[in-house]
PDB file of N, CA and C in Angstrom:
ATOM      1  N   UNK A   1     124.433 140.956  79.537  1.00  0.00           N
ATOM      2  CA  UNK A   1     125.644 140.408  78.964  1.00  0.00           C
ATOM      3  C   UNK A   1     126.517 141.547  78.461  1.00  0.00           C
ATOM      4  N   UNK A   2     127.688 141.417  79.068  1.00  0.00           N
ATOM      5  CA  UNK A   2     128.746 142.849  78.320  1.00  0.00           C
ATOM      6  C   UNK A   2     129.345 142.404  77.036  1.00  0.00           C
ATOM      7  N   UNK A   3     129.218 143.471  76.153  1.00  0.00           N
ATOM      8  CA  UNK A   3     129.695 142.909  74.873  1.00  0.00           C
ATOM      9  C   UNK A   3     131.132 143.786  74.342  1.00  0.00           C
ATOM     10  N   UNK A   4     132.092 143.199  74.163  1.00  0.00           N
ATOM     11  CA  UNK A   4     133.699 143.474  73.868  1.00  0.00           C
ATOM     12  C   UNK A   4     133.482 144.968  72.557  1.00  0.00           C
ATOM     13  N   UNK A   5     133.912 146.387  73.063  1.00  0.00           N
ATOM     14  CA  UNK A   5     133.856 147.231  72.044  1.00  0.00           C
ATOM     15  C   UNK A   5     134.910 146.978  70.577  1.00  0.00           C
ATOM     16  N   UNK A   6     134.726 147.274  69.503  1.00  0.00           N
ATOM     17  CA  UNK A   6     135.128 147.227  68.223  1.00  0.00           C
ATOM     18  C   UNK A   6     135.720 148.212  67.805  1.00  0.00           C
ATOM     19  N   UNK A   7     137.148 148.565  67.857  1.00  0.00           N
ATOM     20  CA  UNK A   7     137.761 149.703  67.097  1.00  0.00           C
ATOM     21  C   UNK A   7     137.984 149.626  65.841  1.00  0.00           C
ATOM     22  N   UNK A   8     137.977 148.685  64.631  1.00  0.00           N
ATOM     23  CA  UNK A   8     138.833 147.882  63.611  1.00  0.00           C
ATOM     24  C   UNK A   8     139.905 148.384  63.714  1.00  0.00           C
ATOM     25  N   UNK A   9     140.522 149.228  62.623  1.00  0.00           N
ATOM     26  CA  UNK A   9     141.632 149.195  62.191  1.00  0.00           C
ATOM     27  C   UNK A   9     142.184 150.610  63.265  1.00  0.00           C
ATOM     28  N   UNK A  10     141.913 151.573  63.449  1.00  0.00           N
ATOM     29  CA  UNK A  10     141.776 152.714  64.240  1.00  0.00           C
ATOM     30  C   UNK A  10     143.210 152.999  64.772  1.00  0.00           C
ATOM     31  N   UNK A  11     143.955 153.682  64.365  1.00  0.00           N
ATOM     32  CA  UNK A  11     145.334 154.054  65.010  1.00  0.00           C
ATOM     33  C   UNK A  11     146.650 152.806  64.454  1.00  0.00           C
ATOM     34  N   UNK A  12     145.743 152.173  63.774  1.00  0.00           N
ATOM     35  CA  UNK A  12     146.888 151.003  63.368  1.00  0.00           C
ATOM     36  C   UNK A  12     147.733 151.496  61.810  1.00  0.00           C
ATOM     37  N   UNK A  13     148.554 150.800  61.073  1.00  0.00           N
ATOM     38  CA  UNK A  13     149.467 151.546  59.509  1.00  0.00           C
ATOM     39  C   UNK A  13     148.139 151.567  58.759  1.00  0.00           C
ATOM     40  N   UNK A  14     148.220 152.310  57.380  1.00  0.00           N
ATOM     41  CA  UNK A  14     147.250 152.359  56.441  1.00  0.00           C
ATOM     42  C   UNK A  14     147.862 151.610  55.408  1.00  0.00           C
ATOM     43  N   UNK A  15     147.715 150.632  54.411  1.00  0.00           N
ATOM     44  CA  UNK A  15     148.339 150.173  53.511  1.00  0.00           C
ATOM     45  C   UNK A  15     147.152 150.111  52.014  1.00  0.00           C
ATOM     46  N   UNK A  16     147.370 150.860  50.986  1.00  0.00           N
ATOM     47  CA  UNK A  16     146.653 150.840  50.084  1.00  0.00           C
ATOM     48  C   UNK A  16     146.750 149.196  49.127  1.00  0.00           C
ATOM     49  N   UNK A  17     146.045 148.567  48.471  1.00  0.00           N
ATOM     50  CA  UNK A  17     146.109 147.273  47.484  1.00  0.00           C
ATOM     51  C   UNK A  17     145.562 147.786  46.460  1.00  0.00           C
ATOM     52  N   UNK A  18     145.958 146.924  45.389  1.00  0.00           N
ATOM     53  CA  UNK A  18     145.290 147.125  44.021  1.00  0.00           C
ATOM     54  C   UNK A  18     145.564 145.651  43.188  1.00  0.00           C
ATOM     55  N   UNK A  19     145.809 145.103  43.989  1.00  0.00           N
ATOM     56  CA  UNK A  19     145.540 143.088  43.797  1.00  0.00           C
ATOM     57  C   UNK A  19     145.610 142.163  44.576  1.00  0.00           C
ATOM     58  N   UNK A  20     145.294 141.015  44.419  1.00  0.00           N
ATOM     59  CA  UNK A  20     144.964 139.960  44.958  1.00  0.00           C
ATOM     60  C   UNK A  20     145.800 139.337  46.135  1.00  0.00           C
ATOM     61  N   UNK A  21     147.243 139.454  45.386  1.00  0.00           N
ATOM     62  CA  UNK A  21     148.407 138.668  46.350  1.00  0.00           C
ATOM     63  C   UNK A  21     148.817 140.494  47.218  1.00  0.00           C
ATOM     64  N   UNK A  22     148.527 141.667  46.946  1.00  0.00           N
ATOM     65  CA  UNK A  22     148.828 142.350  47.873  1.00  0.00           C
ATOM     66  C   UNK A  22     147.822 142.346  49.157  1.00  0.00           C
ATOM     67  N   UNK A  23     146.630 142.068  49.026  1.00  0.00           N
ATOM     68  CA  UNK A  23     145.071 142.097  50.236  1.00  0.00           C
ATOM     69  C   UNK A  23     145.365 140.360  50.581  1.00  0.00           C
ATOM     70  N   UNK A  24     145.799 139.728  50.063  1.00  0.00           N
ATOM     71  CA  UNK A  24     145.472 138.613  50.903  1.00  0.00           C
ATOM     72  C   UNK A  24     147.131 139.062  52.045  1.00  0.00           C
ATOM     73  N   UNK A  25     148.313 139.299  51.705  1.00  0.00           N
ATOM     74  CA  UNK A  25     149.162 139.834  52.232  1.00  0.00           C
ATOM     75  C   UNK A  25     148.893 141.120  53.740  1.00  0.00           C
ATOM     76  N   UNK A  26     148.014 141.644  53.287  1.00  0.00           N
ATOM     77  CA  UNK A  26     147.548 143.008  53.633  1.00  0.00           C
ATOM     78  C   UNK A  26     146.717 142.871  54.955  1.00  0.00           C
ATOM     79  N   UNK A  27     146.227 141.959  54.493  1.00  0.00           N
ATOM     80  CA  UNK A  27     144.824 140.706  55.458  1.00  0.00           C
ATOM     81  C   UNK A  27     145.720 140.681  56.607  1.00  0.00           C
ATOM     82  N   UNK A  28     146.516 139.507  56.644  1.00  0.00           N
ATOM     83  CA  UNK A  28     146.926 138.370  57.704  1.00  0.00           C
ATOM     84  C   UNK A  28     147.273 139.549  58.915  1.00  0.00           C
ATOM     85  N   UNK A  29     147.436 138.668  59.915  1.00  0.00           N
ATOM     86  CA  UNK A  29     147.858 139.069  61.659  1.00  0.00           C
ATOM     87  C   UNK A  29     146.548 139.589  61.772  1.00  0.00           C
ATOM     88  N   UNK A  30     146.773 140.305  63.946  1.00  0.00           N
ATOM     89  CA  UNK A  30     145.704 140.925  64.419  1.00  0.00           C
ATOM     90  C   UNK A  30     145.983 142.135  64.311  1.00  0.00           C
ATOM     91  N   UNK A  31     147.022 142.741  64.141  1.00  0.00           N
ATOM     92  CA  UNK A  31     147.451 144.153  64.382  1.00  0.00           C
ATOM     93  C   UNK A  31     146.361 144.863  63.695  1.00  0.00           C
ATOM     94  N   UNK A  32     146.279 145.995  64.754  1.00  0.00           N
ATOM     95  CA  UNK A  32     145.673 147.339  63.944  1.00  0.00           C
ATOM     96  C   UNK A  32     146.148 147.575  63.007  1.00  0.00           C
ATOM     97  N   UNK A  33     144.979 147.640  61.765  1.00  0.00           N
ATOM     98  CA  UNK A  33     145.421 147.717  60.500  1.00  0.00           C
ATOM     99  C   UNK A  33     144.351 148.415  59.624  1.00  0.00           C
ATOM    100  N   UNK A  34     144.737 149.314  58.401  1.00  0.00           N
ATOM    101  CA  UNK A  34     143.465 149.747  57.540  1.00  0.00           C
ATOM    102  C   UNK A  34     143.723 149.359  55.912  1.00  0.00           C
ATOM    103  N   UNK A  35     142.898 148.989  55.575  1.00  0.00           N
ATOM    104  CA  UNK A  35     143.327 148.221  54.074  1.00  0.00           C
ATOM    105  C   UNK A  35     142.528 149.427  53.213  1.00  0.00           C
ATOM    106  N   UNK A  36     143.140 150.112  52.102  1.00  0.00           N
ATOM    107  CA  UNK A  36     142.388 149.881  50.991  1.00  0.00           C
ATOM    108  C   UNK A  36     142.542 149.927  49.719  1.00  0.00           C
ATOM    109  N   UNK A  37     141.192 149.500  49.012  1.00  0.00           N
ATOM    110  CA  UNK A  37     141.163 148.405  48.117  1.00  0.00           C
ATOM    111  C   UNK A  37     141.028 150.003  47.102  1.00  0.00           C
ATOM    112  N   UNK A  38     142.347 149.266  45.894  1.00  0.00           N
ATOM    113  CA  UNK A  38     142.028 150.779  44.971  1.00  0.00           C
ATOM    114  C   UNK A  38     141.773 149.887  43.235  1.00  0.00           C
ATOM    115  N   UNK A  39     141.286 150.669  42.682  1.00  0.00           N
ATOM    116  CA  UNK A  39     140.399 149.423  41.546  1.00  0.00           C
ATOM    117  C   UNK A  39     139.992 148.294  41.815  1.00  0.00           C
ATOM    118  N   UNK A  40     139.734 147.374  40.953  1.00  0.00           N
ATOM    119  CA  UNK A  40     139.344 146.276  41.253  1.00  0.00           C
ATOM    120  C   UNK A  40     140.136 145.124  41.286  1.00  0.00           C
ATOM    121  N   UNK A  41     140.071 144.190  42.265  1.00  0.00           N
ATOM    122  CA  UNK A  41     140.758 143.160  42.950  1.00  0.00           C
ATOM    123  C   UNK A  41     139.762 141.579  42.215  1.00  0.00           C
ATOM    124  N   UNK A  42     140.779 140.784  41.640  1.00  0.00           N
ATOM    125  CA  UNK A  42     140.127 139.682  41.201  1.00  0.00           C
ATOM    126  C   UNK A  42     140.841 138.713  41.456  1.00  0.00           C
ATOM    127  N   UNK A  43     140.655 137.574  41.884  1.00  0.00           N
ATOM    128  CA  UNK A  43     141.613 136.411  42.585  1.00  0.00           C
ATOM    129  C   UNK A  43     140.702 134.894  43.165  1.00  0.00           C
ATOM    130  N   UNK A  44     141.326 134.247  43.159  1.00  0.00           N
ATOM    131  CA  UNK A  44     141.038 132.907  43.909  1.00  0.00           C
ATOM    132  C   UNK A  44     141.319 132.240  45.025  1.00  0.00           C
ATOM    133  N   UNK A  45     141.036 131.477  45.946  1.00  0.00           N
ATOM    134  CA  UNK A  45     141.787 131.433  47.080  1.00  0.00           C
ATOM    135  C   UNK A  45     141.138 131.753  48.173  1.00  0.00           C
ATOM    136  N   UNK A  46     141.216 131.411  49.638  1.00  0.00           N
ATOM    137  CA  UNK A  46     140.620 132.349  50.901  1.00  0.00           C
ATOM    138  C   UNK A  46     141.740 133.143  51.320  1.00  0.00           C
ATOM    139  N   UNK A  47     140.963 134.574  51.635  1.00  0.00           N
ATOM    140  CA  UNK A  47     142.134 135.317  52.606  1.00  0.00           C
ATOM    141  C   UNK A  47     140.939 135.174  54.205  1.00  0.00           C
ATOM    142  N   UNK A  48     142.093 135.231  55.133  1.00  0.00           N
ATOM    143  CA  UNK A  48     141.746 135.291  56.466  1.00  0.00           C
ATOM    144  C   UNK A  48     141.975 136.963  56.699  1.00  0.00           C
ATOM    145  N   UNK A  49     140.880 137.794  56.851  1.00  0.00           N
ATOM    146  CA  UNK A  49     140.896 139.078  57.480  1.00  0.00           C
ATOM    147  C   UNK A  49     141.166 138.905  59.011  1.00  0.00           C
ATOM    148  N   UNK A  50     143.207 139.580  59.543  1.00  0.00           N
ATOM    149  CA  UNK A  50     142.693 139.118  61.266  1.00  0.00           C
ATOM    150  C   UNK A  50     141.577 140.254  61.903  1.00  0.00           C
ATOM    151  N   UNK A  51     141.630 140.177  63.313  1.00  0.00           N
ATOM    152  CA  UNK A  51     141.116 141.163  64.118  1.00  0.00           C
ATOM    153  C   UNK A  51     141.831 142.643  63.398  1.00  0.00           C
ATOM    154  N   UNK A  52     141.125 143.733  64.046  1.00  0.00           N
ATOM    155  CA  UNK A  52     141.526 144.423  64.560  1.00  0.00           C
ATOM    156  C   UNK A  52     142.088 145.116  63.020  1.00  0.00           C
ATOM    157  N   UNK A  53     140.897 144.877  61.871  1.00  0.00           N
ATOM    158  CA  UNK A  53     141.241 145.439  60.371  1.00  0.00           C
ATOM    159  C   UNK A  53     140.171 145.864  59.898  1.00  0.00           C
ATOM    160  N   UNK A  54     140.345 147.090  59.082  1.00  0.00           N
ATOM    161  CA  UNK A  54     139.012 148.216  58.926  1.00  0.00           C
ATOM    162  C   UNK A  54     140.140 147.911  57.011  1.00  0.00           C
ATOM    163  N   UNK A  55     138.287 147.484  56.380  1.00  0.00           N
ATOM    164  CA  UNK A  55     138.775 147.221  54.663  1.00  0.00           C
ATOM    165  C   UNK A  55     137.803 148.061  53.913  1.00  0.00           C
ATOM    166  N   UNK A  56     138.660 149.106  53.158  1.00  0.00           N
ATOM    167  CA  UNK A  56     137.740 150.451  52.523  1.00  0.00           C
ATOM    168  C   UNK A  56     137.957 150.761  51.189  1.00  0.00           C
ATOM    169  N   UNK A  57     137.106 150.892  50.640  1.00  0.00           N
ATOM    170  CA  UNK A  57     137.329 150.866  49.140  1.00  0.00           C
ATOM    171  C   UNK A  57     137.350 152.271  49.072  1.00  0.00           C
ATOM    172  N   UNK A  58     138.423 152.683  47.831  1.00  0.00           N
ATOM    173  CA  UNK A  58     138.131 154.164  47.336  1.00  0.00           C
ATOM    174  C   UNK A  58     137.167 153.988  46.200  1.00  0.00           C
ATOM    175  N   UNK A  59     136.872 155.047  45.908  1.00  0.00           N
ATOM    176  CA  UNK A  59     135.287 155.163  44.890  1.00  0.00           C
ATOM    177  C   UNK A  59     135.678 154.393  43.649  1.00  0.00           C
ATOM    178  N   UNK A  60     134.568 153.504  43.499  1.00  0.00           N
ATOM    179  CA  UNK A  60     135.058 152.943  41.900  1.00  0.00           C
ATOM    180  C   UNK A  60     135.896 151.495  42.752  1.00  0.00           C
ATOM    181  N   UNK A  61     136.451 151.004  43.875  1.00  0.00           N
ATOM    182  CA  UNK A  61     136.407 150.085  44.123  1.00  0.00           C
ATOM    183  C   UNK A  61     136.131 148.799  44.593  1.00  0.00           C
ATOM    184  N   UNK A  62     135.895 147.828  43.690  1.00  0.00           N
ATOM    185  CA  UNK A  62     135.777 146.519  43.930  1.00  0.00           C
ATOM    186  C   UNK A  62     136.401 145.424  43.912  1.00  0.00           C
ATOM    187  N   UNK A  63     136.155 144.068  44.657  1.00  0.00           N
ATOM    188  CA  UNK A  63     136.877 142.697  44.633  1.00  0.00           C
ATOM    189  C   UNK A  63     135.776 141.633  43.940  1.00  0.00           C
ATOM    190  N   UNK A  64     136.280 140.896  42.949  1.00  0.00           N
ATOM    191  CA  UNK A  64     135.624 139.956  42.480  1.00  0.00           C
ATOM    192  C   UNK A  64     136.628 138.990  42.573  1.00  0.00           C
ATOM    193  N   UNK A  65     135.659 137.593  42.370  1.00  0.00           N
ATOM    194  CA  UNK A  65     136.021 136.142  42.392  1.00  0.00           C
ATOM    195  C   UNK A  65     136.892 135.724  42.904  1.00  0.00           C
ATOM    196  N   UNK A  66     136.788 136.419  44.741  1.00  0.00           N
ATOM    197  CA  UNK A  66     137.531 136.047  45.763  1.00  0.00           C
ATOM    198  C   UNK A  66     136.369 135.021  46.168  1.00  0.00           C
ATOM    199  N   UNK A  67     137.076 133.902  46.630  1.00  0.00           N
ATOM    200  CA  UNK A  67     136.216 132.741  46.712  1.00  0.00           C
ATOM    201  C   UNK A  67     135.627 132.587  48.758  1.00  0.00           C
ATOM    202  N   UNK A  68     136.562 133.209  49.078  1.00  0.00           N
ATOM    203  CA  UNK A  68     136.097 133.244  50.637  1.00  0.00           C
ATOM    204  C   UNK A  68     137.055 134.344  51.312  1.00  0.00           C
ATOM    205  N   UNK A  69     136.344 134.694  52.389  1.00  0.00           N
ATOM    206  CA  UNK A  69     137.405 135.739  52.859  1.00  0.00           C
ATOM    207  C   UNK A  69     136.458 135.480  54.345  1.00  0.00           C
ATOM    208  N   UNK A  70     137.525 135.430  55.338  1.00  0.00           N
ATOM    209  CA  UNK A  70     136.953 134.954  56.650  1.00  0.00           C
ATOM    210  C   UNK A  70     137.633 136.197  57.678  1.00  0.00           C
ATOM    211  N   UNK A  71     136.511 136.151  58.122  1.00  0.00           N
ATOM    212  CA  UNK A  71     137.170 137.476  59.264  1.00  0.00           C
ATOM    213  C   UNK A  71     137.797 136.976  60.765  1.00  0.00           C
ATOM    214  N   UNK A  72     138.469 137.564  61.147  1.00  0.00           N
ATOM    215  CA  UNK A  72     139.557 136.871  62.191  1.00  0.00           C
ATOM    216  C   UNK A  72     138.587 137.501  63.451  1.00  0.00           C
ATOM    217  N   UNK A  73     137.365 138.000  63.951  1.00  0.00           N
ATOM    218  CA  UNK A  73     136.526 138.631  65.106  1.00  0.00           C
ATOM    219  C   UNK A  73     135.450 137.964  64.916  1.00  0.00           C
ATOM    220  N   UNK A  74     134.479 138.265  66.108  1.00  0.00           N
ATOM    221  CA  UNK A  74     133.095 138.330  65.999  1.00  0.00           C
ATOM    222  C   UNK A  74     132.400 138.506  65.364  1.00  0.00           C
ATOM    223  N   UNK A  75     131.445 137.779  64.603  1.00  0.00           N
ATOM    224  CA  UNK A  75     130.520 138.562  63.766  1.00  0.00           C
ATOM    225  C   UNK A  75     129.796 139.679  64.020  1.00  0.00           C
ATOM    226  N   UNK A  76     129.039 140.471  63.491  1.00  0.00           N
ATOM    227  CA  UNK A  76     128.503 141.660  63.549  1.00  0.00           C
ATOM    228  C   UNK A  76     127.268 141.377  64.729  1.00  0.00           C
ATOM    229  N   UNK A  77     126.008 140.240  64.420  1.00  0.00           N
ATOM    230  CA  UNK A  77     125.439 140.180  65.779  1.00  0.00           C
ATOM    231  C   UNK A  77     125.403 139.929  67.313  1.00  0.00           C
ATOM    232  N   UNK A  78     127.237 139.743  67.123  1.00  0.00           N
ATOM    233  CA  UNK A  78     127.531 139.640  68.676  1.00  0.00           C
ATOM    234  C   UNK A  78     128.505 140.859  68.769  1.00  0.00           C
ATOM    235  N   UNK A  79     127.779 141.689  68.055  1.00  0.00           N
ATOM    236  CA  UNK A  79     129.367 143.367  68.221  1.00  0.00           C
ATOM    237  C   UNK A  79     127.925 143.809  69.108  1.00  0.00           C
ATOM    238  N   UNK A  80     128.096 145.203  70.017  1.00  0.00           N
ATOM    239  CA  UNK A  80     127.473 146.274  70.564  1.00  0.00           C
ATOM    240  C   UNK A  80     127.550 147.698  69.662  1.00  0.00           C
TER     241      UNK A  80
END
């Protein structure tokens, strides 16, 4: 079975967040994209992560009491 390669975000804009309504913003579409998350992110709500998005925390960052966050690809046991 051939399995579809995974670039995430790779050659796509870089956009830094440091809240809730900027990463759920940050999230949406498929475009190549790189998120990251700078302090900590606290919020309610689902964000939809699309394809084709690489999400990186700088040191010291975290997201709490995001209630769902759904990824717009394949899960990891059907990546190669």
């Amino acid at each position: 079975m051939a399995c579809d390669s995974t670039t995430g975000g790779a050659g796509g804009t870089t956009t830094t967040v440091s809240d809730f309504a900027a990463f759920s913003a940050a999230a949406k579409g498929d475009a190549k994209k790189i998120i990251i998350v700078s302090g900590s992110i606290s919020g309610t709500g689902s964000v939809k992560i699309g394809a084709n998005t690489s999400v990186l925390g700088k040191s010291g960052a975290c997201m709490i009491s995001a209630s769902d966050a759904t990824l717009g690809h394949r899960f990891a046991d059907e990546l190669c």
